[in-house]
C-alpha atoms as a PDB file:
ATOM      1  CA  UNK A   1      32.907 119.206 158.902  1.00  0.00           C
ATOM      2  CA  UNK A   2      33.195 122.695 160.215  1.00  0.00           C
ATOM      3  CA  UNK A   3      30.459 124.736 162.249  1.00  0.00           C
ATOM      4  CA  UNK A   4      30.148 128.293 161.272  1.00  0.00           C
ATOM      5  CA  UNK A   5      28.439 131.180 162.998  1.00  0.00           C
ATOM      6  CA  UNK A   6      27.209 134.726 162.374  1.00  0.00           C
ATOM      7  CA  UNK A   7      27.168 137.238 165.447  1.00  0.00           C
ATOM      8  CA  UNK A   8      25.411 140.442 164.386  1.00  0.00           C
ATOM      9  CA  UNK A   9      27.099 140.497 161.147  1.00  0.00           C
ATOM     10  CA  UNK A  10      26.639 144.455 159.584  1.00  0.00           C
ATOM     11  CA  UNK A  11      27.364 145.130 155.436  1.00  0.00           C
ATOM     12  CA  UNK A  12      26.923 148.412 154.253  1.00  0.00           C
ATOM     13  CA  UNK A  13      28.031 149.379 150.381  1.00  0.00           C
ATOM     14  CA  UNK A  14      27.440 153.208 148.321  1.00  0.00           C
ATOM     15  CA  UNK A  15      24.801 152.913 146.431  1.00  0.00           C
ATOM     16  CA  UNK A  16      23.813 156.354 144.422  1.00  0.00           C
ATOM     17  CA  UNK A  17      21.961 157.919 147.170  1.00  0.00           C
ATOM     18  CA  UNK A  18      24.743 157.530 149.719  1.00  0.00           C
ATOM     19  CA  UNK A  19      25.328 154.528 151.901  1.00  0.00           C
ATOM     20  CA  UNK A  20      22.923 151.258 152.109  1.00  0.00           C
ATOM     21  CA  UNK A  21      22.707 148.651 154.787  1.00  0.00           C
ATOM     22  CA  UNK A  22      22.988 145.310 152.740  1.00  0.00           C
ATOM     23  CA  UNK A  23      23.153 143.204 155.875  1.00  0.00           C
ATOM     24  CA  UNK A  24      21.472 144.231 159.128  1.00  0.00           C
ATOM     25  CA  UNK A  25      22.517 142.550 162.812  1.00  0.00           C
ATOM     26  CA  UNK A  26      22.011 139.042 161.081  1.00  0.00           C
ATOM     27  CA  UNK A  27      22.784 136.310 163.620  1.00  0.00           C
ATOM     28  CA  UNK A  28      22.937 132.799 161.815  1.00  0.00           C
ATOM     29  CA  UNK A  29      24.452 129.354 162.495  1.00  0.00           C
ATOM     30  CA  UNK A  30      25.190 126.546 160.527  1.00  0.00           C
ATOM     31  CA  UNK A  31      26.085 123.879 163.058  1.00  0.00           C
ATOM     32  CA  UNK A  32      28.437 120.864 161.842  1.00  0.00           C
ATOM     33  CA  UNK A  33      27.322 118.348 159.088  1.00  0.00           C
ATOM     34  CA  UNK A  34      23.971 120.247 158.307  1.00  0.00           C
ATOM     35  CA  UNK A  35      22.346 122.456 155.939  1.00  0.00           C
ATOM     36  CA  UNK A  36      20.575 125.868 156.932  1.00  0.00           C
ATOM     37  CA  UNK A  37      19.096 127.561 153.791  1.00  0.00           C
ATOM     38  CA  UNK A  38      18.714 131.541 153.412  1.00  0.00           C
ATOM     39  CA  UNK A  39      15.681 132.192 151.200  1.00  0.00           C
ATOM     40  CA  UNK A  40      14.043 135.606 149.990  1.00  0.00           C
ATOM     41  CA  UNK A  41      13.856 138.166 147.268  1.00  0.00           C
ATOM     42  CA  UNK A  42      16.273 139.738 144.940  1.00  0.00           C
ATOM     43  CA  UNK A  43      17.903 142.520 146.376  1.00  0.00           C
ATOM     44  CA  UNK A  44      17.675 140.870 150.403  1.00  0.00           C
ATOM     45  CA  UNK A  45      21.059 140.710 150.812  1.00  0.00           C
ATOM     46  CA  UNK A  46      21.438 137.390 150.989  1.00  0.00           C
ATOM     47  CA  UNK A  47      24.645 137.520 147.984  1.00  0.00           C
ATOM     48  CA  UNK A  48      26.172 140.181 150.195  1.00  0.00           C
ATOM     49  CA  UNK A  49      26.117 138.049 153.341  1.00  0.00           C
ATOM     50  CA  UNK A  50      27.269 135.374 151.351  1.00  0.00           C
ATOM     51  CA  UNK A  51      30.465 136.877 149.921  1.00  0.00           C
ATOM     52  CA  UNK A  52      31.008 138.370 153.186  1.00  0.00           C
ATOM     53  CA  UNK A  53      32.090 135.372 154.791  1.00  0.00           C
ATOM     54  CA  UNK A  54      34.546 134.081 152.233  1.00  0.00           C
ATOM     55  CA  UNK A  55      36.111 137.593 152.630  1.00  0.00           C
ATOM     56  CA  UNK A  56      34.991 139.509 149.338  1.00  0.00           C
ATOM     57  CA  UNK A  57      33.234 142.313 150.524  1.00  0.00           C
ATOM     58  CA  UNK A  58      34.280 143.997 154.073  1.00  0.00           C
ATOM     59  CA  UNK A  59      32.288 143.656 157.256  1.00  0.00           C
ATOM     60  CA  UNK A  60      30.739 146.515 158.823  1.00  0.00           C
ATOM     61  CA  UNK A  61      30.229 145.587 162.298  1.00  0.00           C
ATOM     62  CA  UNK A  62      29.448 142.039 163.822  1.00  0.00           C
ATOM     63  CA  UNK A  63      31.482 138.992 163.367  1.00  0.00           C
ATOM     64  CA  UNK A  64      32.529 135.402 161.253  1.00  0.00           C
ATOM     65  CA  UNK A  65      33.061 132.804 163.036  1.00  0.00           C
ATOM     66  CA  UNK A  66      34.273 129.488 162.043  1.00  0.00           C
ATOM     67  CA  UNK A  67      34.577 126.675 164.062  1.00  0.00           C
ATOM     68  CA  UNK A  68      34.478 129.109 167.143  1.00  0.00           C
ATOM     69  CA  UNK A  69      37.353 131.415 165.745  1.00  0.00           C
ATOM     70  CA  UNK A  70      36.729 134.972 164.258  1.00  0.00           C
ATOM     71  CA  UNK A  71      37.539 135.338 160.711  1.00  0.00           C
ATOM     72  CA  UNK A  72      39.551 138.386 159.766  1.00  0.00           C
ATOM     73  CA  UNK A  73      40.812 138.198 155.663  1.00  0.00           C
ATOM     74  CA  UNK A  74      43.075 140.758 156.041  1.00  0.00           C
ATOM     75  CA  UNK A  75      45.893 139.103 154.291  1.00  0.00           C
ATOM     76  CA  UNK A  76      46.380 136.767 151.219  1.00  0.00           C
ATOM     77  CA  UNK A  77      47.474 133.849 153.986  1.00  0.00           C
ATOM     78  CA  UNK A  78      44.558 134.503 155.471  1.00  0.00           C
ATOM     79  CA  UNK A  79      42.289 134.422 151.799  1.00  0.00           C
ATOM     80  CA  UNK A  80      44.136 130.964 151.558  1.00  0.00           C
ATOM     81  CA  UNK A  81      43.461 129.734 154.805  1.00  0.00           C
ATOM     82  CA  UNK A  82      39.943 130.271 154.757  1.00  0.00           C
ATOM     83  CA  UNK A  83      39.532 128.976 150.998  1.00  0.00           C
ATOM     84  CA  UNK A  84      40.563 126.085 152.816  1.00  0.00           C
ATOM     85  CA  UNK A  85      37.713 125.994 154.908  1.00  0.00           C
ATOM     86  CA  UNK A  86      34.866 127.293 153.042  1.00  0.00           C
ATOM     87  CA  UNK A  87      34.185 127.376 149.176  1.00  0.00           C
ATOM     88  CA  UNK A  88      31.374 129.215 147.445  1.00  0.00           C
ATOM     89  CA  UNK A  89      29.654 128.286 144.355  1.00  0.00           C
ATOM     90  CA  UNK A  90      28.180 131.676 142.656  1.00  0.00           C
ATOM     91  CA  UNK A  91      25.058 131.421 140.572  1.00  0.00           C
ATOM     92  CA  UNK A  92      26.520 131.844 137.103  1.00  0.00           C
ATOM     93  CA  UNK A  93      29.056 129.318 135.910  1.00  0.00           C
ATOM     94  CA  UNK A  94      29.660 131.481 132.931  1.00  0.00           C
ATOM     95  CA  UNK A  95      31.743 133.691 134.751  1.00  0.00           C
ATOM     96  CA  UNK A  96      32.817 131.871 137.271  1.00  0.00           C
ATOM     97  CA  UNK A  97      34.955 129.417 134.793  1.00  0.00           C
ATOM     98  CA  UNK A  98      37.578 130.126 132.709  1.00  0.00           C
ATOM     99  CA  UNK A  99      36.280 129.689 129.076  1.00  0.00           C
ATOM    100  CA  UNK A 100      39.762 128.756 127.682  1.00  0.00           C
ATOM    101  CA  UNK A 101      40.170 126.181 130.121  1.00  0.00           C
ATOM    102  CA  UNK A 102      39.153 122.924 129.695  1.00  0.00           C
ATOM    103  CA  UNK A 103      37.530 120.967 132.581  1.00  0.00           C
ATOM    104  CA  UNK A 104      39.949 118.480 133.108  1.00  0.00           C
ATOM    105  CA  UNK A 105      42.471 121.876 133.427  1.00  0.00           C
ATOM    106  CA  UNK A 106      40.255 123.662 135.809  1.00  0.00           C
ATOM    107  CA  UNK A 107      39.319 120.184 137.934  1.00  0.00           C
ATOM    108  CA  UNK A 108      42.949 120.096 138.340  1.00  0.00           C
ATOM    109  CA  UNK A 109      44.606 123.625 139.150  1.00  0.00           C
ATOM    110  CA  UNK A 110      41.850 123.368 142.126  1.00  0.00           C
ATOM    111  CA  UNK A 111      42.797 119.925 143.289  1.00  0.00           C
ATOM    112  CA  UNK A 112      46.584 120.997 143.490  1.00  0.00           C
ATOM    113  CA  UNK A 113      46.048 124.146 145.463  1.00  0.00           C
ATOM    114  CA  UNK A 114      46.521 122.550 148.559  1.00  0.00           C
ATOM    115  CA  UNK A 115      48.179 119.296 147.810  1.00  0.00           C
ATOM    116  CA  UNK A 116      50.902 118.450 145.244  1.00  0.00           C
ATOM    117  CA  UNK A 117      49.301 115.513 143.296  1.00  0.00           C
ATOM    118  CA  UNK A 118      51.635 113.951 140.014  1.00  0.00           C
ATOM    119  CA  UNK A 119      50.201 113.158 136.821  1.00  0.00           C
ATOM    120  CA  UNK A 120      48.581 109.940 137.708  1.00  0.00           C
ATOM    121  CA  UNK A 121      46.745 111.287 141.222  1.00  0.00           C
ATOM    122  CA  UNK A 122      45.808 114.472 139.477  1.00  0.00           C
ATOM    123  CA  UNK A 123      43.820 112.696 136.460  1.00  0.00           C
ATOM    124  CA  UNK A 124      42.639 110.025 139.380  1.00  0.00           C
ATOM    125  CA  UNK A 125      41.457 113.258 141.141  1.00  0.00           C
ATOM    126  CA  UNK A 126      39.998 114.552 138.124  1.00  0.00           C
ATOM    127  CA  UNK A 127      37.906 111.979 137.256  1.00  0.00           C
ATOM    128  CA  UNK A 128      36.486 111.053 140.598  1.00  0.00           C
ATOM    129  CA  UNK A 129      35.412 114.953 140.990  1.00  0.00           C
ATOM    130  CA  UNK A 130      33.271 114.153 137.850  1.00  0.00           C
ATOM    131  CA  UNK A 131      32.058 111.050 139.241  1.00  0.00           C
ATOM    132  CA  UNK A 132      30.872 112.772 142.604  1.00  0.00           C
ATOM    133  CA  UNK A 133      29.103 115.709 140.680  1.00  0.00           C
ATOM    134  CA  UNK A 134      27.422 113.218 138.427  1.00  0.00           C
ATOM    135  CA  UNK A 135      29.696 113.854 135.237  1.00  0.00           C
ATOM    136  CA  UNK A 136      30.849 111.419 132.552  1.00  0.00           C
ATOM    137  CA  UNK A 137      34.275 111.768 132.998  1.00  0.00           C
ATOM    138  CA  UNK A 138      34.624 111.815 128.919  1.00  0.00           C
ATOM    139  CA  UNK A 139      33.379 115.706 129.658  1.00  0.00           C
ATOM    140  CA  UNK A 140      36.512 116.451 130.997  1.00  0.00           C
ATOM    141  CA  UNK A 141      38.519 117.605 127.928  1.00  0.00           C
ATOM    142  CA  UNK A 142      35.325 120.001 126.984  1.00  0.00           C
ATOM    143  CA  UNK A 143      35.492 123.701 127.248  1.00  0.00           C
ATOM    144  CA  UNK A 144      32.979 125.237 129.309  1.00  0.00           C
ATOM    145  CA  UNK A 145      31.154 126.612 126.040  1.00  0.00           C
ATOM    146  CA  UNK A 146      30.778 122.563 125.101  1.00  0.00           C
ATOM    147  CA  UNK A 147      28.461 121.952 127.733  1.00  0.00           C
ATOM    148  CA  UNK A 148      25.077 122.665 128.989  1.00  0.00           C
ATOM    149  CA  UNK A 149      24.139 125.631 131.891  1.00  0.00           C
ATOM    150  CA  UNK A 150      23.506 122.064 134.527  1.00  0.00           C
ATOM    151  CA  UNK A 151      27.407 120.760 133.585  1.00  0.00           C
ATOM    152  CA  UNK A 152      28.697 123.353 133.675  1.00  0.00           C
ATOM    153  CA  UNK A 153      27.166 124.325 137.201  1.00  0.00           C
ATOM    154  CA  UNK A 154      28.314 121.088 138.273  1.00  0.00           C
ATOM    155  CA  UNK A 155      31.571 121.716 136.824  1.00  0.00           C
ATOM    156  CA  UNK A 156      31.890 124.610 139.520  1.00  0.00           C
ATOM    157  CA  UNK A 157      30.412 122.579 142.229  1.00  0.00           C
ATOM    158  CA  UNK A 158      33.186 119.805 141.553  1.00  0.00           C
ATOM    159  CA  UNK A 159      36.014 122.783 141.531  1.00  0.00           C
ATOM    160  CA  UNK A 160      34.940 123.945 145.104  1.00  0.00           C
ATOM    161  CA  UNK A 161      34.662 120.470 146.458  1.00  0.00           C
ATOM    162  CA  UNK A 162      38.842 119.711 145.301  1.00  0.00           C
ATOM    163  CA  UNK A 163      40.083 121.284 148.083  1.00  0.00           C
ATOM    164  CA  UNK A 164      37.922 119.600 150.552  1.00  0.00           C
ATOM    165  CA  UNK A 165      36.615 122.374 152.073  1.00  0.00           C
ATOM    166  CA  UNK A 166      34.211 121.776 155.727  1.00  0.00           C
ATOM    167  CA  UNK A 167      31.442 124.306 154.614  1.00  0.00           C
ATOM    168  CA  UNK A 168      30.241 124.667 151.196  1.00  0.00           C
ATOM    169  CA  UNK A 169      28.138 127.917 150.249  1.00  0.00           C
ATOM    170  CA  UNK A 170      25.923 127.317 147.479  1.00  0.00           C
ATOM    171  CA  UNK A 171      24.642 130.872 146.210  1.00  0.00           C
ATOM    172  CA  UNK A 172      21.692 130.648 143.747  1.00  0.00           C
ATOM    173  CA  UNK A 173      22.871 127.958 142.109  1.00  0.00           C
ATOM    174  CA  UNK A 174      20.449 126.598 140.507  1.00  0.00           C
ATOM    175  CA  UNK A 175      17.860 130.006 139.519  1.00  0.00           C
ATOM    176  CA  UNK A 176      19.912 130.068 136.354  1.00  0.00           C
ATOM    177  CA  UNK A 177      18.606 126.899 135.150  1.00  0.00           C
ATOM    178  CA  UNK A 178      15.541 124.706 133.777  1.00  0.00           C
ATOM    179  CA  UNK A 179      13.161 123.331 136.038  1.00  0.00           C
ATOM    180  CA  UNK A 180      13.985 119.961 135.259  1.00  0.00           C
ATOM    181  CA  UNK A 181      17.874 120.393 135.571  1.00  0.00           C
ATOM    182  CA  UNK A 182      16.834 121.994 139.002  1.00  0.00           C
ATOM    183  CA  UNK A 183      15.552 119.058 139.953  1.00  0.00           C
ATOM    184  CA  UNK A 184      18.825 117.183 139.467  1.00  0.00           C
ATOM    185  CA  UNK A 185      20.895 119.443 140.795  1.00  0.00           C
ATOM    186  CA  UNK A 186      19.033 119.952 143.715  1.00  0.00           C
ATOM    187  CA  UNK A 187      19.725 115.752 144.296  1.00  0.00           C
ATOM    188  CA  UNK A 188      23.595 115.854 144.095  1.00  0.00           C
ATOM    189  CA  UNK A 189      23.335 118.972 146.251  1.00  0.00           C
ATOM    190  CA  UNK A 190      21.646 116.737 149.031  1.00  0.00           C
ATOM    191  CA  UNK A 191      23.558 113.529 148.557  1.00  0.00           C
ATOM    192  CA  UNK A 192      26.823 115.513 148.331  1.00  0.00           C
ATOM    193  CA  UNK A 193      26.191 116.563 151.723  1.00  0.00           C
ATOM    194  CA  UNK A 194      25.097 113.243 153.095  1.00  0.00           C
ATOM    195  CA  UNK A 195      28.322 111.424 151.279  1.00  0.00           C
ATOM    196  CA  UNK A 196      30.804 113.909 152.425  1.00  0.00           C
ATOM    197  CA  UNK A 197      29.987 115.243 155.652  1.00  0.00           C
ATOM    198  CA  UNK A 198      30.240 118.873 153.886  1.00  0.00           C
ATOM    199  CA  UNK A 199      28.380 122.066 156.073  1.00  0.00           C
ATOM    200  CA  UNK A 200      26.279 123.901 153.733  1.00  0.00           C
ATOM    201  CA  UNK A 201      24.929 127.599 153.513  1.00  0.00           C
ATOM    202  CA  UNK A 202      22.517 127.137 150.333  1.00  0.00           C
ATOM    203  CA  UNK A 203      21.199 130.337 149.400  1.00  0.00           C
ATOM    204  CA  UNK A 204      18.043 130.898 146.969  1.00  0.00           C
ATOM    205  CA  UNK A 205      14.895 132.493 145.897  1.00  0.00           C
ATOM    206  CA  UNK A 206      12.820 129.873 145.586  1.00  0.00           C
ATOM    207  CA  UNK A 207      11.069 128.613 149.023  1.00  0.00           C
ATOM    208  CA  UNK A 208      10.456 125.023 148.155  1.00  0.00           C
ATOM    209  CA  UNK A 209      13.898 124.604 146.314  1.00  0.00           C
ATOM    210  CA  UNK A 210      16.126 125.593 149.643  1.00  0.00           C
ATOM    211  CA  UNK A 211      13.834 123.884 152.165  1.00  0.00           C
ATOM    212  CA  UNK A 212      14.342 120.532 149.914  1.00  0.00           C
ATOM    213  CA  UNK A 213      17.761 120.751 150.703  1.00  0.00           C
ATOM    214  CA  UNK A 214      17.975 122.104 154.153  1.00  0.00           C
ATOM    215  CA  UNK A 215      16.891 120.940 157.752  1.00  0.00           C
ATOM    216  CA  UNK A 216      16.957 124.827 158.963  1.00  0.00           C
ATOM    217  CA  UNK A 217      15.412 127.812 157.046  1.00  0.00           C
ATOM    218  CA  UNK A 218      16.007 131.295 157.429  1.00  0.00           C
ATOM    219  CA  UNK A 219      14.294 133.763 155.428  1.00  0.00           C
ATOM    220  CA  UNK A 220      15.865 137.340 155.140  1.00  0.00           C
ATOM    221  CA  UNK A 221      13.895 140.466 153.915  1.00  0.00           C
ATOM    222  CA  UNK A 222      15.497 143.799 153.353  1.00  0.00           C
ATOM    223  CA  UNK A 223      18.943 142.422 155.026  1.00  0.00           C
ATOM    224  CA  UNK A 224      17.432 140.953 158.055  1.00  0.00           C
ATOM    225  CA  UNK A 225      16.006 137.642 159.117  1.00  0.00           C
ATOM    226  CA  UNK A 226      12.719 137.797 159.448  1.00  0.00           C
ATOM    227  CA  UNK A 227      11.821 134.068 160.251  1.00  0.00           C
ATOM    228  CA  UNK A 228      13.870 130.976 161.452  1.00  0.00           C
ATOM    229  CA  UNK A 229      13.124 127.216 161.687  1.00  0.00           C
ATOM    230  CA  UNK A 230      12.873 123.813 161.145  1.00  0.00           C
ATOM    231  CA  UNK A 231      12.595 123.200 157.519  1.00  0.00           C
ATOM    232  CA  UNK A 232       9.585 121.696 158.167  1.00  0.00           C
ATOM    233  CA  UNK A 233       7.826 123.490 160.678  1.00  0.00           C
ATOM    234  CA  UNK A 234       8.384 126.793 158.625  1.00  0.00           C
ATOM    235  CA  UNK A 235       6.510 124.797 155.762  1.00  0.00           C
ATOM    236  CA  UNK A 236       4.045 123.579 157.490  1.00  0.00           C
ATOM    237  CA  UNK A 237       3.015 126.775 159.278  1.00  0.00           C
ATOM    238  CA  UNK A 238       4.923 129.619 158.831  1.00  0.00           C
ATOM    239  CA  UNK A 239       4.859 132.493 161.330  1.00  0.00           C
ATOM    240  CA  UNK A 240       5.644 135.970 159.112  1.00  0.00           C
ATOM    241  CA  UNK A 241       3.753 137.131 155.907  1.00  0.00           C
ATOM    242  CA  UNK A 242       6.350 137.697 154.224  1.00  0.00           C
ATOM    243  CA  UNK A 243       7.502 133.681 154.751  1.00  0.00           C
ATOM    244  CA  UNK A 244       3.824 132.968 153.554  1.00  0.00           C
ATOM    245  CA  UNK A 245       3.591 135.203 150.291  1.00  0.00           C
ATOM    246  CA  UNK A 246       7.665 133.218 149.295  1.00  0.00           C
ATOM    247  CA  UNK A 247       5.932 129.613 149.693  1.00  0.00           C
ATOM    248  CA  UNK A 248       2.169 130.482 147.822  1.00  0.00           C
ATOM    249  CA  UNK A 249       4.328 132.128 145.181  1.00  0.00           C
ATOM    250  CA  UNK A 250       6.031 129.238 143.611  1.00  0.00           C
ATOM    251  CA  UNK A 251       5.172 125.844 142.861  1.00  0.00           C
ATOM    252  CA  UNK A 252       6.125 122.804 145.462  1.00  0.00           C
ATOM    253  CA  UNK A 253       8.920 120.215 144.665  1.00  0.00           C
ATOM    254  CA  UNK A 254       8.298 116.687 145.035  1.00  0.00           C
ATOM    255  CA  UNK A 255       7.973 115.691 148.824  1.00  0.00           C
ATOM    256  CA  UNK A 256      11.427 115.420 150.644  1.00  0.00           C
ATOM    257  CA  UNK A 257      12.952 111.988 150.481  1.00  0.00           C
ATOM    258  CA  UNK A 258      14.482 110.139 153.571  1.00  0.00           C
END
């Protein structure tokens, strides 16, 4: 499990009428073995944040912390270390996969980027990846074109979870697909995190969605965070208008299961 921790974190990127603040002073924590979900509108920065942590867009001012030390990707050791840390799953698994490689290929490469597994472990490793994402393991020899927009997003779930990573960082994962498939990912989300222990940043647009999978709930507006509590608390009376006009927006999930 690892804790992570956002101290006044500052993104700034050109945008056509000179610079933009992305990400404003946003102070966040995910504390070990629990889930804290960003919600709000496109365009919030909540991506931005997102990628700056795993070290793909530069920090402005403020710091990363993770498990209490300050992340600085300044290197490619550094990229690795923290990859083995932290993972992020982006919203579309179209690009985020390699079309000409098959999932059993894909499962693989990941699993041996950190440990040297032979031909026995690897397909062991393989199929038990498939197994924890919900998969039939006779998907594996598919192509990501073969399979539907929920296996293949589970496809890139399973690839960040092969190198055992502390903190996972779901990032719109599932506004991309049907309500119904939602629904189901949305489960393995939650019993991923109860089975393994994992730290989660799970980031979305939908109110209900991220507080069914979070016990905190942060809700950014214009790059800053606007509101912040107990999943729910916030649902049950939330302090800001903005908070209010994200949860009367969208229709409610099923109640949250024990």
């Amino acid at each position: 499990m690892t804790e992570l921790r956002l101290c006044e974190l500052t993104v700034r990127h050109h945008g056509p009428r000179g610079p933009v603040t992305a990400v404003d002073g946003v102070s966040l924590e995910v504390p070990s073995g629990s889930t804290l979900g960003l919600v709000g509108e496109s365009g919030s920065g909540k991506s931005t944040l997102a990628r700056a942590i795993v070290g793909l867009v530069p920090v402005h001012g403020g710091r990363v912390l993770i498990d209490g030390r300050e992340v600085r990707v300044r290197t490619v050791g550094a990229r690795r270390r923290l990859g083995r840390l932290v993972q992020i799953v982006l919203q579309d698994p179209d690009t985020a996969l390699d079309p000409r490689m098959t999932v059993r290929q894909t499962l693989a490469e990941a699993a041996t980027v950190f440990h040297r597994l032979d031909g026995p472990a690897r397909t062991e490793r393989v199929l038990g990846l498939l197994d924890l994402v919900g998969l039939d393991p006779r998907l594996a020899d598919r192509l990501p074109s073969q399979l539907s927009g929920g296996q293949r997003q589970r496809v890139a779930v399973a690839r960040a979870l092969a190198v055992e990573p502390g903190l996972l960082i779901a990032d719109e994962i599932t506004s991309a697909l049907d309500v119904s498939v939602q629904a189901s990912v949305l489960n393995t989300i939650r019993e991923l995190r109860q089975r393994l222990g994992l730290s989660m940043l799970f980031i979305g647009h939908n109110l209900p969605a991220v507080c069914y999978v979070s016990d905190v709930v942060a809700v950014m507006r214009h790059g800053r965070i606007v509101e912040t509590g107990p999943t729910e608390a916030l649902l049950r009376d939330p302090q800001h208008p903005y908070t209010r006009t994200l949860l009367a927006s969208v229709p409610r999930l099923p109640p949250r299961r024990s």
